[in-house]
N, C-alpha and C. Protein backbone atom coordinates (compact mmCIF):
# COMPACT_ATOMS: atom_id res chain seq x y z
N UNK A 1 9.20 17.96 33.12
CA UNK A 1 8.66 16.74 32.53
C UNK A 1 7.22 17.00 32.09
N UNK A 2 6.89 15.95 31.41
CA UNK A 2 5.34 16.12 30.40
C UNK A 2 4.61 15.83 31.94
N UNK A 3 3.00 16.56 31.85
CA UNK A 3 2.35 16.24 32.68
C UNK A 3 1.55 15.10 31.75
N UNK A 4 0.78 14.57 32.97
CA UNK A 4 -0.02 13.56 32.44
C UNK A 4 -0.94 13.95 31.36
N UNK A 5 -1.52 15.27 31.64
CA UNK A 5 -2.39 15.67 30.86
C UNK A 5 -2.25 15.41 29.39
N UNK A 6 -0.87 16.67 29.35
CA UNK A 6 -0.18 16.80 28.09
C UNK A 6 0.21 15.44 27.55
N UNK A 7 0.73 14.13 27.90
CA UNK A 7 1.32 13.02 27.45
C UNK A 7 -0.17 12.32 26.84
N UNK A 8 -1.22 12.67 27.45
CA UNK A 8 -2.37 12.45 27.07
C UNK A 8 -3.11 12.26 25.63
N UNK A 9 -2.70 13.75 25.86
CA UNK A 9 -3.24 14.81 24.62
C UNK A 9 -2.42 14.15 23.34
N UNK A 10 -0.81 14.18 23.71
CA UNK A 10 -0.07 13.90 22.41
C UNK A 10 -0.01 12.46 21.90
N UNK A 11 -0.53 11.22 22.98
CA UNK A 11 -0.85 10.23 22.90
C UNK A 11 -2.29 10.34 21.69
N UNK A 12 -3.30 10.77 22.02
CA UNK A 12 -4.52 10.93 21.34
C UNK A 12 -3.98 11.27 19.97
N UNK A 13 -3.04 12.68 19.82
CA UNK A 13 -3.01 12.65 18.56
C UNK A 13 -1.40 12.03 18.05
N UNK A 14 -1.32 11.37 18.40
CA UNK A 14 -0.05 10.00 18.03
C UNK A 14 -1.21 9.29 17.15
N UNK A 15 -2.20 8.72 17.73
CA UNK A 15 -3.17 7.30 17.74
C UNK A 15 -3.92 8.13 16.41
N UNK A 16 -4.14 9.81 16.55
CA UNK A 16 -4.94 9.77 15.29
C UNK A 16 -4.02 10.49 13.85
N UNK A 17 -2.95 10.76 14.00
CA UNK A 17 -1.61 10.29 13.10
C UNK A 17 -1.75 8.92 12.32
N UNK A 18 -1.39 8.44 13.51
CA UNK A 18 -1.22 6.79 13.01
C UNK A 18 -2.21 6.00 11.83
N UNK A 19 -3.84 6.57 12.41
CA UNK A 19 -4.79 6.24 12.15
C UNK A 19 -4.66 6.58 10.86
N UNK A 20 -4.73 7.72 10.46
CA UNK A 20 -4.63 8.91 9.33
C UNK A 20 -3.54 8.12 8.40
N UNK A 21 -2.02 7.56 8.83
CA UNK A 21 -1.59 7.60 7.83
C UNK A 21 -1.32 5.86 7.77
N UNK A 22 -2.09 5.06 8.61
CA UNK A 22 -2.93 3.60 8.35
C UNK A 22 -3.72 3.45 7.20
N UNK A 23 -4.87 4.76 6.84
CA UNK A 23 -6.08 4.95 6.07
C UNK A 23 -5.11 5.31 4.48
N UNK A 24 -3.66 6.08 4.50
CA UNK A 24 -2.79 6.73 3.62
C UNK A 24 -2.60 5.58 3.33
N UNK A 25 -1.88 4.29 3.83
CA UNK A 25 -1.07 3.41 3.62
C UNK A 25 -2.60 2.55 2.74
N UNK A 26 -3.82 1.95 3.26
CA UNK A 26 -4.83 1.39 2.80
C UNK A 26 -5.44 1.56 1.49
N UNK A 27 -5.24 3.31 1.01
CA UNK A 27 -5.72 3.74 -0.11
C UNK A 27 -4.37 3.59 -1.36
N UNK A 28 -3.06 3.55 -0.32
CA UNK A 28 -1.94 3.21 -1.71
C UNK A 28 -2.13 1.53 -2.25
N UNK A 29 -2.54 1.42 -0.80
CA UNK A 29 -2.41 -0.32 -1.23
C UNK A 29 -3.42 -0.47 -2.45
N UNK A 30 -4.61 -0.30 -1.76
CA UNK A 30 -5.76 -0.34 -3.37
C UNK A 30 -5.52 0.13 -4.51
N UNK A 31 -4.61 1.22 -4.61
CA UNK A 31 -4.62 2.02 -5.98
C UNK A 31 -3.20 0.94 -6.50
N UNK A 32 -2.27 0.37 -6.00
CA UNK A 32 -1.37 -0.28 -6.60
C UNK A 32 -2.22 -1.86 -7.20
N UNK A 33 -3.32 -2.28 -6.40
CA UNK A 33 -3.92 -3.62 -6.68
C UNK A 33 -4.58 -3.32 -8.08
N UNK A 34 -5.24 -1.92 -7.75
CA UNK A 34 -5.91 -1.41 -8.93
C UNK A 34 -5.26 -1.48 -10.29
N UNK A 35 -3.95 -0.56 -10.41
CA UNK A 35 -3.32 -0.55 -11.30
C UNK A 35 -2.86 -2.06 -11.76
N UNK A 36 -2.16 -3.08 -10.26
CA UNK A 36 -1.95 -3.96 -11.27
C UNK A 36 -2.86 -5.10 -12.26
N UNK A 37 -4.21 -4.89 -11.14
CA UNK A 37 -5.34 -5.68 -12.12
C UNK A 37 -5.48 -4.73 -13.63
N UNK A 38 -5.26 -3.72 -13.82
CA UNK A 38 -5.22 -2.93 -14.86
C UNK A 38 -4.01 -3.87 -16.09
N UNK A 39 -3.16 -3.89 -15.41
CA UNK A 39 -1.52 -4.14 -16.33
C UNK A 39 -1.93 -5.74 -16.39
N UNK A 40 -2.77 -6.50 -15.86
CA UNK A 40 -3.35 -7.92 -16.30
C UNK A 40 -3.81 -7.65 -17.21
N UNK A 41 -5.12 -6.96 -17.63
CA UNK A 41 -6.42 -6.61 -18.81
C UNK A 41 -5.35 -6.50 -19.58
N UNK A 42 -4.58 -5.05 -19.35
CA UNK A 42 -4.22 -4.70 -20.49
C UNK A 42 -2.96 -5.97 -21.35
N UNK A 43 -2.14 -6.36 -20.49
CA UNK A 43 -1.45 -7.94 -21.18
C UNK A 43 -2.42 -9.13 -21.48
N UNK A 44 -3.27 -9.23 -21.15
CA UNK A 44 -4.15 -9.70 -21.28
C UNK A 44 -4.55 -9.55 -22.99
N UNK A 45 -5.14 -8.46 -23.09
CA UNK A 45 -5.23 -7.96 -24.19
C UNK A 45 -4.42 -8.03 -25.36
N UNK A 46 -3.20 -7.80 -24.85
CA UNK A 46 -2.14 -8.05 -25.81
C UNK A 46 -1.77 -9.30 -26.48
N UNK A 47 -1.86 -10.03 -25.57
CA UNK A 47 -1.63 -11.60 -26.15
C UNK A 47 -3.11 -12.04 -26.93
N UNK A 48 -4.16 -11.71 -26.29
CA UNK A 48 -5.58 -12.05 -27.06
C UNK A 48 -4.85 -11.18 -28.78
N UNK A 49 -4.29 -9.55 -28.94
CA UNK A 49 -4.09 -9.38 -30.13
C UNK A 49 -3.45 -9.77 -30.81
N UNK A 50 -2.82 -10.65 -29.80
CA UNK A 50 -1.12 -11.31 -30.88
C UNK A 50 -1.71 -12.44 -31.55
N UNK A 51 -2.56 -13.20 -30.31
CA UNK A 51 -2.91 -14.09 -31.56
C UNK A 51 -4.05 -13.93 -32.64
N UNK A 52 -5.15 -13.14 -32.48
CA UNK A 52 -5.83 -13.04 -33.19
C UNK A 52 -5.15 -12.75 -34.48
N UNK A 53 -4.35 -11.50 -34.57
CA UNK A 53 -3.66 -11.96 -35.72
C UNK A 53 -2.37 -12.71 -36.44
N UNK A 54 -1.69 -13.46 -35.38
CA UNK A 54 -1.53 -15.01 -36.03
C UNK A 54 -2.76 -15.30 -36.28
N UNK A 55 -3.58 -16.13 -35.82
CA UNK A 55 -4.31 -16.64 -36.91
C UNK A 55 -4.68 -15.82 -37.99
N UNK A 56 -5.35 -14.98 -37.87
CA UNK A 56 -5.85 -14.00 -39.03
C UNK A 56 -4.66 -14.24 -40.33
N UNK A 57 -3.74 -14.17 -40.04
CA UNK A 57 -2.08 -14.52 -41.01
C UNK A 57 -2.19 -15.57 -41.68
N UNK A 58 -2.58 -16.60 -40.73
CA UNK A 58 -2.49 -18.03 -41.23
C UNK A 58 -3.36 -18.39 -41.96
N UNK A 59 -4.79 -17.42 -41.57
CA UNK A 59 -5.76 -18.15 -42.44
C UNK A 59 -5.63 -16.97 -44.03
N UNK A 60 -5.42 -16.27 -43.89
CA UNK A 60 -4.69 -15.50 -45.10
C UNK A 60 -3.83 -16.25 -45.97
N UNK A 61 -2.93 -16.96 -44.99
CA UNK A 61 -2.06 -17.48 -46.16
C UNK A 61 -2.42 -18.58 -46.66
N UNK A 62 -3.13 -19.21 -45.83
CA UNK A 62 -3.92 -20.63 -46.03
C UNK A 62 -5.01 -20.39 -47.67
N UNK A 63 -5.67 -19.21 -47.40
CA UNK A 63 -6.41 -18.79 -48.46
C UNK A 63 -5.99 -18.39 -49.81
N UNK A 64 -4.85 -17.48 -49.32
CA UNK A 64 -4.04 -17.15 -50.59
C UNK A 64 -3.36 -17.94 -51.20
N UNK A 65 -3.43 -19.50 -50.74
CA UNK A 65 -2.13 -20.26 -51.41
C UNK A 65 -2.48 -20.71 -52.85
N UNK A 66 -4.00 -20.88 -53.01
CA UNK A 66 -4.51 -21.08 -54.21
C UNK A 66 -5.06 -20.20 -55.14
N UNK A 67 -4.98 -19.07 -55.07
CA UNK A 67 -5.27 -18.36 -55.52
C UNK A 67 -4.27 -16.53 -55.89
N UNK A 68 -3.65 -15.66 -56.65
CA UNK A 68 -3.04 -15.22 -56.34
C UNK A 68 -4.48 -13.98 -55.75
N UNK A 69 -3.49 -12.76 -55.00
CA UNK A 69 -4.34 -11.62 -54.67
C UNK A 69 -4.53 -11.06 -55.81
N UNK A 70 -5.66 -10.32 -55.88
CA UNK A 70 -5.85 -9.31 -56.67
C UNK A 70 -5.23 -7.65 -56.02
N UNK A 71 -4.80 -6.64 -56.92
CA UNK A 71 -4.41 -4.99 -56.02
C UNK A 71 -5.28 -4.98 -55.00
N UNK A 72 -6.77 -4.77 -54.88
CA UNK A 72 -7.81 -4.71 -54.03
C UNK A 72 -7.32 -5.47 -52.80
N UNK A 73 -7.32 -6.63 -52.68
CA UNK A 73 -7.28 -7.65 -51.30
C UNK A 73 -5.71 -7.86 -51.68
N UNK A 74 -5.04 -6.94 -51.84
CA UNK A 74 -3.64 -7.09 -51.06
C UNK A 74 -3.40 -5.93 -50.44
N UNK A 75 -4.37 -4.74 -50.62
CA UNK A 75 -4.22 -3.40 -50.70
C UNK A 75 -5.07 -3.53 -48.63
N UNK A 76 -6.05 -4.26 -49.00
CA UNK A 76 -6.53 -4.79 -48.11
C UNK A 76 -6.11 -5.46 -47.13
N UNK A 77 -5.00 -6.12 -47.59
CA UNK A 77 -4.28 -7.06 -46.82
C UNK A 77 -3.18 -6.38 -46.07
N UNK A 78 -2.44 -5.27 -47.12
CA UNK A 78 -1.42 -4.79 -46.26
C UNK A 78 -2.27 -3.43 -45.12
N UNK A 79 -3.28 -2.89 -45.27
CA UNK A 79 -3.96 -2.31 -44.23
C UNK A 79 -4.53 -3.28 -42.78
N UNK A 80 -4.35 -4.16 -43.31
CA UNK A 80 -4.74 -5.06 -42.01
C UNK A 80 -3.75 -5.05 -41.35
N UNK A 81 -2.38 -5.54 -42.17
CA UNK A 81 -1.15 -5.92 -41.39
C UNK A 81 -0.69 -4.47 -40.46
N UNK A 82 -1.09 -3.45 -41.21
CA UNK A 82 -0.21 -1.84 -40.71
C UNK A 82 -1.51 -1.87 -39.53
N UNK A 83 -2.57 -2.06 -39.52
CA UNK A 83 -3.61 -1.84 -38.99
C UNK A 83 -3.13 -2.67 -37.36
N UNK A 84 -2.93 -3.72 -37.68
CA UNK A 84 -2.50 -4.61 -36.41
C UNK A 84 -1.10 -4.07 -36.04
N UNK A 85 -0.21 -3.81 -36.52
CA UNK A 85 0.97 -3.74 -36.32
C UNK A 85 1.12 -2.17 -35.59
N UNK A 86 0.33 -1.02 -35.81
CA UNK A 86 -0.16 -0.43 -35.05
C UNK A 86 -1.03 -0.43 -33.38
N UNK A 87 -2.16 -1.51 -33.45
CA UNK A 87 -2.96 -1.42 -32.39
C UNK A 87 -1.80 -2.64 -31.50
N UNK A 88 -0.47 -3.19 -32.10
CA UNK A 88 -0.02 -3.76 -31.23
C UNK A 88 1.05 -2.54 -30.33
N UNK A 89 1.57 -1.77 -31.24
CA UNK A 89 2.32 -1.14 -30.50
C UNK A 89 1.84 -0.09 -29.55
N UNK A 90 0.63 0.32 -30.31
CA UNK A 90 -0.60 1.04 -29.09
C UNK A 90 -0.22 0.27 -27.75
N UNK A 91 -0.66 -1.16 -28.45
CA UNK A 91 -0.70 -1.62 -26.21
C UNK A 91 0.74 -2.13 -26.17
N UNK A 92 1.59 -1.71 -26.44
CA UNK A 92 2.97 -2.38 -25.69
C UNK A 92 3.07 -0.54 -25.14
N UNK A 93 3.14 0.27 -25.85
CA UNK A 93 3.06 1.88 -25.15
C UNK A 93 2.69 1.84 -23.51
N UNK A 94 1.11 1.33 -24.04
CA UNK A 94 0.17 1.60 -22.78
C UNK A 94 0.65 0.22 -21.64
N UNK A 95 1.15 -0.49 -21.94
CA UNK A 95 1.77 -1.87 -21.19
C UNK A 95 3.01 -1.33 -20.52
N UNK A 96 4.05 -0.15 -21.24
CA UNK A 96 4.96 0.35 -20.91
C UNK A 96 4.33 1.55 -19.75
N UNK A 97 3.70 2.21 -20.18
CA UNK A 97 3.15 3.68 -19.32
C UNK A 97 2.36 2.90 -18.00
N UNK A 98 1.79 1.82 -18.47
CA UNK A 98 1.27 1.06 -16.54
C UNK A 98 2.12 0.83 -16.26
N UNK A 99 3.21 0.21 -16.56
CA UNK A 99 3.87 0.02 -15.78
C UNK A 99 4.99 0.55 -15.24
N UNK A 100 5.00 1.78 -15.95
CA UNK A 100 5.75 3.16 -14.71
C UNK A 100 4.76 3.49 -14.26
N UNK A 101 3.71 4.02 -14.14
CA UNK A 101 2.57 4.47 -13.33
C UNK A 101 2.44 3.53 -12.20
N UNK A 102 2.54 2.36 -11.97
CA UNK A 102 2.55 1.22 -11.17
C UNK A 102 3.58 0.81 -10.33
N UNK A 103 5.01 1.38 -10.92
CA UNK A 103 6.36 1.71 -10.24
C UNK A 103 6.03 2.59 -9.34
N UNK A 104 5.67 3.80 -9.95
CA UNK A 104 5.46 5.00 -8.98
C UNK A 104 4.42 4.87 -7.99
N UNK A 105 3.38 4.32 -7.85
CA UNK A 105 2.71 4.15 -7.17
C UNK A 105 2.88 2.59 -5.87
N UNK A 106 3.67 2.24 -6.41
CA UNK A 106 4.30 1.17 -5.73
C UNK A 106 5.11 1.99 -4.70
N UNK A 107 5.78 2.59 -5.05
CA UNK A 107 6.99 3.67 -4.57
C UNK A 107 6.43 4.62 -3.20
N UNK A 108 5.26 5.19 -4.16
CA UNK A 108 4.39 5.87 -3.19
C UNK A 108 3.95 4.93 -1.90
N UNK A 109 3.27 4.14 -2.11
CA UNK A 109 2.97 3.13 -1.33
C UNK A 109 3.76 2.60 -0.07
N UNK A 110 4.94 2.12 -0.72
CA UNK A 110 5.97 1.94 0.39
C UNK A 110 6.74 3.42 1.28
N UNK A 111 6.84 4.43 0.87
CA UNK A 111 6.84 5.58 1.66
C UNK A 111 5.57 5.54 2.45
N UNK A 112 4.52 5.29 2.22
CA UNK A 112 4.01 5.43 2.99
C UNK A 112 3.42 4.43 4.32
N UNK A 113 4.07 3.57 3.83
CA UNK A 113 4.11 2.28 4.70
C UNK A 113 5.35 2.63 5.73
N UNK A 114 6.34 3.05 5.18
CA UNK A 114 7.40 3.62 6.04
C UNK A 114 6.82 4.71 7.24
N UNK A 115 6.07 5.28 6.59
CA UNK A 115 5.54 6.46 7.41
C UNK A 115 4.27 6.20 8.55
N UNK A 116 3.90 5.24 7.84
CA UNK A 116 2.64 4.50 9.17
C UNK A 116 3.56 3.72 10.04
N UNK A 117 4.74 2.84 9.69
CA UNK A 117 5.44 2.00 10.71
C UNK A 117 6.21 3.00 11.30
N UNK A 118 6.96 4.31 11.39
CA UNK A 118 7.24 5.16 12.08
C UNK A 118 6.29 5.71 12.86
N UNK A 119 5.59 6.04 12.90
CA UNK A 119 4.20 6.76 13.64
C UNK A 119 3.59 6.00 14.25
N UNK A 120 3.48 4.23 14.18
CA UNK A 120 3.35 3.49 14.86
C UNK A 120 4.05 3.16 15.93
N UNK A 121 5.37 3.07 15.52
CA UNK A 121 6.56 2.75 16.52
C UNK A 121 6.74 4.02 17.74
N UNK A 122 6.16 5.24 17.31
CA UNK A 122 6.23 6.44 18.03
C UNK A 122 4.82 6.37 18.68
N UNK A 123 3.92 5.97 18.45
CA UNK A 123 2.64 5.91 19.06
C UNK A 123 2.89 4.90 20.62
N UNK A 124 3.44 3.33 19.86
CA UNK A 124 3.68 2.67 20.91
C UNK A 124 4.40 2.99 22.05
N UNK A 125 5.71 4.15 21.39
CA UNK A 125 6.68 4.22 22.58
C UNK A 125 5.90 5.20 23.30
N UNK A 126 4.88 5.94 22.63
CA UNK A 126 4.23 7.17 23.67
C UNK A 126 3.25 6.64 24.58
N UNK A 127 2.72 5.26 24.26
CA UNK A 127 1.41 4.47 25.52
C UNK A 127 2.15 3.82 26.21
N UNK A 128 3.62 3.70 25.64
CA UNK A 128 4.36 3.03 26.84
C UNK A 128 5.19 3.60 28.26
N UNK A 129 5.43 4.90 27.63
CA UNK A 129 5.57 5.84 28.60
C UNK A 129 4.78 6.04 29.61
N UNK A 130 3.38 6.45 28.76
CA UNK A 130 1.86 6.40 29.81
C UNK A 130 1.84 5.48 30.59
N UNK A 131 1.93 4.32 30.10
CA UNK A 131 1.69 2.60 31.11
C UNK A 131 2.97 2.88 32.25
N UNK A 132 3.72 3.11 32.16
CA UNK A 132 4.94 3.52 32.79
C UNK A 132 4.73 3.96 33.67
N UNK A 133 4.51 5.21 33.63
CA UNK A 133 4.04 6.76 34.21
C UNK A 133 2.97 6.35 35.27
N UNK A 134 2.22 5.29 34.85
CA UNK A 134 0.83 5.24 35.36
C UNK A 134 0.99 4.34 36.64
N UNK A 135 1.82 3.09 36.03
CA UNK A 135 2.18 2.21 36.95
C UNK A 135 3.26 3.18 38.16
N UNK A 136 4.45 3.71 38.14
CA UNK A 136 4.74 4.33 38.64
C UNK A 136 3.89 5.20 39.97
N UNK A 137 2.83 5.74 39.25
CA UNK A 137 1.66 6.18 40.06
C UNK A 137 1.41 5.65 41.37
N UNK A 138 1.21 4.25 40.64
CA UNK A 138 0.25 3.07 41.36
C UNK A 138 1.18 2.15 42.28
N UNK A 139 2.16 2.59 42.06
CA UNK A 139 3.70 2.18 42.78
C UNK A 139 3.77 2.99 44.14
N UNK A 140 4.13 4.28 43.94
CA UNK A 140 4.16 5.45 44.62
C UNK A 140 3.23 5.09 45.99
N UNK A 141 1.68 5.32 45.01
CA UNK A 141 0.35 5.38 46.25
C UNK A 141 0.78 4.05 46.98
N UNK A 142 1.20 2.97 46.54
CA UNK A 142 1.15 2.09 47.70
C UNK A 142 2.34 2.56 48.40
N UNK A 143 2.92 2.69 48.52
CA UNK A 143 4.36 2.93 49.28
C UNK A 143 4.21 3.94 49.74
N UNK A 144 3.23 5.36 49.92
CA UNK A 144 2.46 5.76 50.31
C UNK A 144 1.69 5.61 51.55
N UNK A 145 0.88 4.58 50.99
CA UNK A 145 -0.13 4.28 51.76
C UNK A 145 0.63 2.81 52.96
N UNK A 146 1.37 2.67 52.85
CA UNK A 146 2.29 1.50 53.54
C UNK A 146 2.88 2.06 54.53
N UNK A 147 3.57 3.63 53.84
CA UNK A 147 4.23 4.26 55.18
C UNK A 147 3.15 4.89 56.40
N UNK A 148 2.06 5.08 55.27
CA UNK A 148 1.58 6.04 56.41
C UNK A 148 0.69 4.91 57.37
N UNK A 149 0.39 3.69 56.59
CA UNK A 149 -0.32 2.49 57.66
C UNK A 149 0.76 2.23 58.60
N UNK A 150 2.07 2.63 58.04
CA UNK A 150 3.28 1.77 59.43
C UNK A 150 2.99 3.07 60.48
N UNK A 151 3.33 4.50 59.76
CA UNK A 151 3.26 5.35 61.07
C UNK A 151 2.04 5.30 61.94
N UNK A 152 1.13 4.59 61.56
CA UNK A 152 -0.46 5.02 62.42
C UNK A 152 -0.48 3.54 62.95
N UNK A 153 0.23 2.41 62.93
CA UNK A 153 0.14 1.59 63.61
C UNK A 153 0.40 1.71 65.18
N UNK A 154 -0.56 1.13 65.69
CA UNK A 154 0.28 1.27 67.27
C UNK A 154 1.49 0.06 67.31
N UNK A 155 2.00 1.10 68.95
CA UNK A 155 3.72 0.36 69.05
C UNK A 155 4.56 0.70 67.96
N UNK A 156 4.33 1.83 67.67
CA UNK A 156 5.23 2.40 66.77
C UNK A 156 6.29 3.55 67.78
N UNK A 157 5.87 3.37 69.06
CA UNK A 157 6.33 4.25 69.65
C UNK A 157 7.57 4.55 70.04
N UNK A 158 8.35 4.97 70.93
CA UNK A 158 9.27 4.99 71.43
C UNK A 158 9.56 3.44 71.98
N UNK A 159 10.48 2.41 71.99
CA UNK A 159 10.60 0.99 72.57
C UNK A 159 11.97 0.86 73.09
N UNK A 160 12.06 0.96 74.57
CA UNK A 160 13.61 1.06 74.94
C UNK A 160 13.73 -0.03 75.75
């Protein structure tokens, strides 16, 4: 059987396991909060571009209704449209790539939450052993110390 020593020792580094992959589990958590305040901005963003150009559209067409374009400001006009229609699909990309980056790190996260509640559950059962072990001890010495107060009592003697 484990000596006390040793149950000691592996107790200590149970507790700094645990600790270690408490601090693992703390830094996934932040980097997933991180990312998802990230995937806010960036939708965020997206809808601020959607509408900016709706309106931008509307007031185009609002403008153009009286007037026809000239080549110049339609030439103009369709670089705006390719122009937006580009920086939208830019952020639906980058809206797509957070949010696998944010999967995976979610993923990560919960492995490692798995891995602190295992190492926890193994920490506890190892101080519970100790408490065990200890009480046991403290069991013993009295029953111990009970027999040997009965043998040193007087009139313990021979009584016929």
């Amino acid at each position: 059987m484990t000596s006390s020593h040793q149950l000691e020792r592996l107790i200590r580094l149970r507790r700094q396991r645990t600790r270690l992959a408490e601090e693992a589990l703390a830094a996934g958590q932040r980097h997933c909060h991180d990312l998802a305040a990230q995937r806010q901005r960036l939708e965020a963003s997206l809808i601020e571009h959607q509408r900016t150009s709706t309106q931008r559209e509307q007031t185009h067409f609002e403008a153009g209704q009286h007037q026809p374009l000239d080549a110049n400001a339609l030439a103009e006009w369709q670089q705006t449209l390719a122009d937006d229609a580009e920086r939208r699909e830019s952020l639906i990309r980058q809206r797509r790539t957070q949010a696998q980056t944010l999967r995976a790190a979610e993923q990560e996260r919960d492995g490692l939450a798995a891995d602190w509640a295992r190492r926890r559950r193994a920490k506890q059962a190892l101080e519970r052993l100790g408490d065990d072990r200890h009480h046991a001890r403290i069991v013993d010495a009295e029953r111990l110390a009970e027999l040997e107060m009965e043998e040193m009592s007087p009139g313990r003697g021979d009584r016929r």
